[in-house]
Protein backbone atom coordinates (compact mmCIF):
# COMPACT_ATOMS: atom_id res chain seq x y z
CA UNK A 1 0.00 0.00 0.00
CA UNK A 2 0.96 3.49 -1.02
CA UNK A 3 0.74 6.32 0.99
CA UNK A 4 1.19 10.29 0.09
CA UNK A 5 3.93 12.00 1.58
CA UNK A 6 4.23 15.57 2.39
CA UNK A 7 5.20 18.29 1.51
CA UNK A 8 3.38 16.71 -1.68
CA UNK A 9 5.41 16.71 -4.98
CA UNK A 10 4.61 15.90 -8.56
CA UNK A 11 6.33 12.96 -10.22
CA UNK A 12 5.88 12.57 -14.16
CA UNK A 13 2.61 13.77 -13.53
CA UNK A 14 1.25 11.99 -10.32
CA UNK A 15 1.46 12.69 -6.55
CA UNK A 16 4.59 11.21 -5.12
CA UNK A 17 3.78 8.70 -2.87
CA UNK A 18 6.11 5.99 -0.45
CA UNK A 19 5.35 2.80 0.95
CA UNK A 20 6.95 3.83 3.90
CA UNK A 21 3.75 4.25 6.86
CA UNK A 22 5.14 5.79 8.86
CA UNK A 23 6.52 8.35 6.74
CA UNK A 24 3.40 9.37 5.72
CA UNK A 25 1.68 9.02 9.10
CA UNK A 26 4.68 11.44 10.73
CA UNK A 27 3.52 13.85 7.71
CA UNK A 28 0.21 14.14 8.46
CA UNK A 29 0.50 14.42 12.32
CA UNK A 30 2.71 17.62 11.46
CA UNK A 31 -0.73 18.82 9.08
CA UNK A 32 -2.42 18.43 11.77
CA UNK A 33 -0.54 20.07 14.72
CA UNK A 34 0.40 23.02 12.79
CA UNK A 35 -3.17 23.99 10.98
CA UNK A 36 -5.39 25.83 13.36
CA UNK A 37 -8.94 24.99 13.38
CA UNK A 38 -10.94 27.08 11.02
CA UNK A 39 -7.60 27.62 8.17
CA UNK A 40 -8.75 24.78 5.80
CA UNK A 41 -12.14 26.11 3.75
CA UNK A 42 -12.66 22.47 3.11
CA UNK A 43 -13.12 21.61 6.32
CA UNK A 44 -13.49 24.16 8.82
CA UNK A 45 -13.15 21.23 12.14
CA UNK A 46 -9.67 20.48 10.83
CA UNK A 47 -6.80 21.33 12.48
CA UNK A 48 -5.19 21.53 16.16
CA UNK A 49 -7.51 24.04 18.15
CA UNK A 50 -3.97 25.05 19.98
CA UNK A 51 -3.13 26.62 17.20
CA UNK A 52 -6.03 29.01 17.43
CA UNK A 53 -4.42 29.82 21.11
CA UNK A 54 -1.25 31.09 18.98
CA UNK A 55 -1.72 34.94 20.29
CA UNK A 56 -2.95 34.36 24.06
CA UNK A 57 -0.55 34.35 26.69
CA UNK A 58 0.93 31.62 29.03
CA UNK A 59 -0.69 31.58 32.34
CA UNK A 60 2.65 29.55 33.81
CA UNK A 61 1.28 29.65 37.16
CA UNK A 62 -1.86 27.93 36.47
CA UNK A 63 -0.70 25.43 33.55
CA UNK A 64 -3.35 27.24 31.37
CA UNK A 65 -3.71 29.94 28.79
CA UNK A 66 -4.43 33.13 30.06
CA UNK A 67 -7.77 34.61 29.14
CA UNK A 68 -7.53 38.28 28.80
CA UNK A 69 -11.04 38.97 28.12
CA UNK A 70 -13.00 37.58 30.59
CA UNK A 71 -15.31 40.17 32.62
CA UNK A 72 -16.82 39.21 35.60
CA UNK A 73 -20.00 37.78 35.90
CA UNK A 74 -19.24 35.86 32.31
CA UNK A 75 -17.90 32.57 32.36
CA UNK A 76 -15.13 31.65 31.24
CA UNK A 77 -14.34 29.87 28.02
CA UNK A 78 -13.53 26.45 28.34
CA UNK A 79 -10.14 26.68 25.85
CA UNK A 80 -9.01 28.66 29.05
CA UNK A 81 -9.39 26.45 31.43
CA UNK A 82 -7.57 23.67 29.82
CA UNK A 83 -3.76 22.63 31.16
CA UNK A 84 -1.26 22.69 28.34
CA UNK A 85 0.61 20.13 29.96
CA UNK A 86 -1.14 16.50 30.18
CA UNK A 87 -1.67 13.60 28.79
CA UNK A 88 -5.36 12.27 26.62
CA UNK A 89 -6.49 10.58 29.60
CA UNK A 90 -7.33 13.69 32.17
CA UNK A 91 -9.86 14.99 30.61
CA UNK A 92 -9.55 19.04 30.36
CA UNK A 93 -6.15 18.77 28.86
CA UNK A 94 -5.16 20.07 25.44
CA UNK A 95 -3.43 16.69 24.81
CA UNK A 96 -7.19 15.34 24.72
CA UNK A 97 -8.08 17.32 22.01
CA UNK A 98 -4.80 16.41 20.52
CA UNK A 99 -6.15 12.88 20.58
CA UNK A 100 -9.44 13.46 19.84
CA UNK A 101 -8.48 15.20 16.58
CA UNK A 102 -6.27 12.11 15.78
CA UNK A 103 -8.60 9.83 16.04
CA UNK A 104 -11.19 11.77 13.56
CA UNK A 105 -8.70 12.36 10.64
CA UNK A 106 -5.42 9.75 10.89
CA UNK A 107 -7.51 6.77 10.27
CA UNK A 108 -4.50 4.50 9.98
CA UNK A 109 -4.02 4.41 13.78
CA UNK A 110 -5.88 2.51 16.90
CA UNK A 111 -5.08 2.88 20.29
CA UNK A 112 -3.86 6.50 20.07
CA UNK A 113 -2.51 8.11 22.99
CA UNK A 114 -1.22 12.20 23.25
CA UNK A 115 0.72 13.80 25.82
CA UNK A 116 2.09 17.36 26.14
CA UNK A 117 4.43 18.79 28.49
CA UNK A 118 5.16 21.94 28.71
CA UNK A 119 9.00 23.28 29.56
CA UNK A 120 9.11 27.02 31.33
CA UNK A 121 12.99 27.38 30.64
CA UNK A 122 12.79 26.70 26.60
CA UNK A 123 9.75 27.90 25.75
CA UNK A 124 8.83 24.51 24.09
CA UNK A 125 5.88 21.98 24.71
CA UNK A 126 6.99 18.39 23.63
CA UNK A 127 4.42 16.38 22.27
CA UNK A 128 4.57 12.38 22.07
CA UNK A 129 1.63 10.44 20.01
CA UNK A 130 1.62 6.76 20.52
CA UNK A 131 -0.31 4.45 18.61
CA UNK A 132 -0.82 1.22 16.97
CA UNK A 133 -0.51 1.27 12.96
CA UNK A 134 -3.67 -0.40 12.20
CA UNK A 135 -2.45 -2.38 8.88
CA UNK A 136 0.72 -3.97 10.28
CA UNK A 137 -0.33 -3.97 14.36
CA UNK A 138 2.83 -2.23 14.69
CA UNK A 139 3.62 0.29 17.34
CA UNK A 140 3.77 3.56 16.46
CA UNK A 141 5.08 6.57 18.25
CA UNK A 142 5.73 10.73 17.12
CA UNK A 143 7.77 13.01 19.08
CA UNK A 144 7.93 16.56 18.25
CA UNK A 145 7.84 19.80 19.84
CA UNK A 146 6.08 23.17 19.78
CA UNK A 147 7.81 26.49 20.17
CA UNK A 148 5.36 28.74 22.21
CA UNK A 149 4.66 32.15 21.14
CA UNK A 150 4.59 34.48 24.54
């Protein structure tokens, strides 16, 4: 089986593709984490709702982003109560939206796990994916980090 591989190229006319799964799954994951929610027309759902965070600032203290709109007697938005740090199974973590976007569009994986942790001293919020690959029952796991932007 064939997989595409991104960025995508064109190859004597088709879409390059590899056999390599992994490849391809790595790929996608990196779609995914990077596009905020709302930037692909297509569809609008796809996309890491972090990413929509991108110009909020870090509420270190609390492990959370830091809503600077809220006005009392409103309540707050839920995106700002979530921890950055986490893992998928704590609920009000970002790491289970991670997982829960996973799940919806990388159909090639079961059993997928995420986990974020964020590091005060460089900036960065390391994100690990685990997995099985669905065709080969292989284990599958994605490392990769996130520079934050406050």
């Amino acid at each position: 089986m064939e997989n595409l591989v991104s960025p995508l190229n064109i190859v004597s006319g088709n879409i390059s593709r590899t056999d390599n799964i992994k490849e391809s799954i790595n790929s996608f994951l990196e779609i995914l984490l990077t596009t905020a929610r709302g930037d692909c027309c297509i569809d609008p759902e796809f996309g890491f709702i972090f990413n929509n965070m991108r110009f909020e600032i870090f509420n270190e203290r609390e492990g959370t982003i830091y809503n600077s709109t809220t006005t009392e007697g409103v309540e707050e938005d839920e995106l700002y109560t979530k921890k950055i740090s986490g893992n998928s199974r704590n609920l009000n973590t970002f790491a289970t939206d991670l997982k829960e976007v996973i799940m919806k569009y990388e159909q090639r994986l079961a059993d997928v796990a995420a986990t974020m942790s964020y590091v005060r001293e460089e900036r960065k919020i390391y994100v690990t994916v685990t997995g099985v690959i669905i065709d080969t029952k292989e284990k599958y796991k994605y490392d990769t980090t996130l520079k934050i932007w406050s």
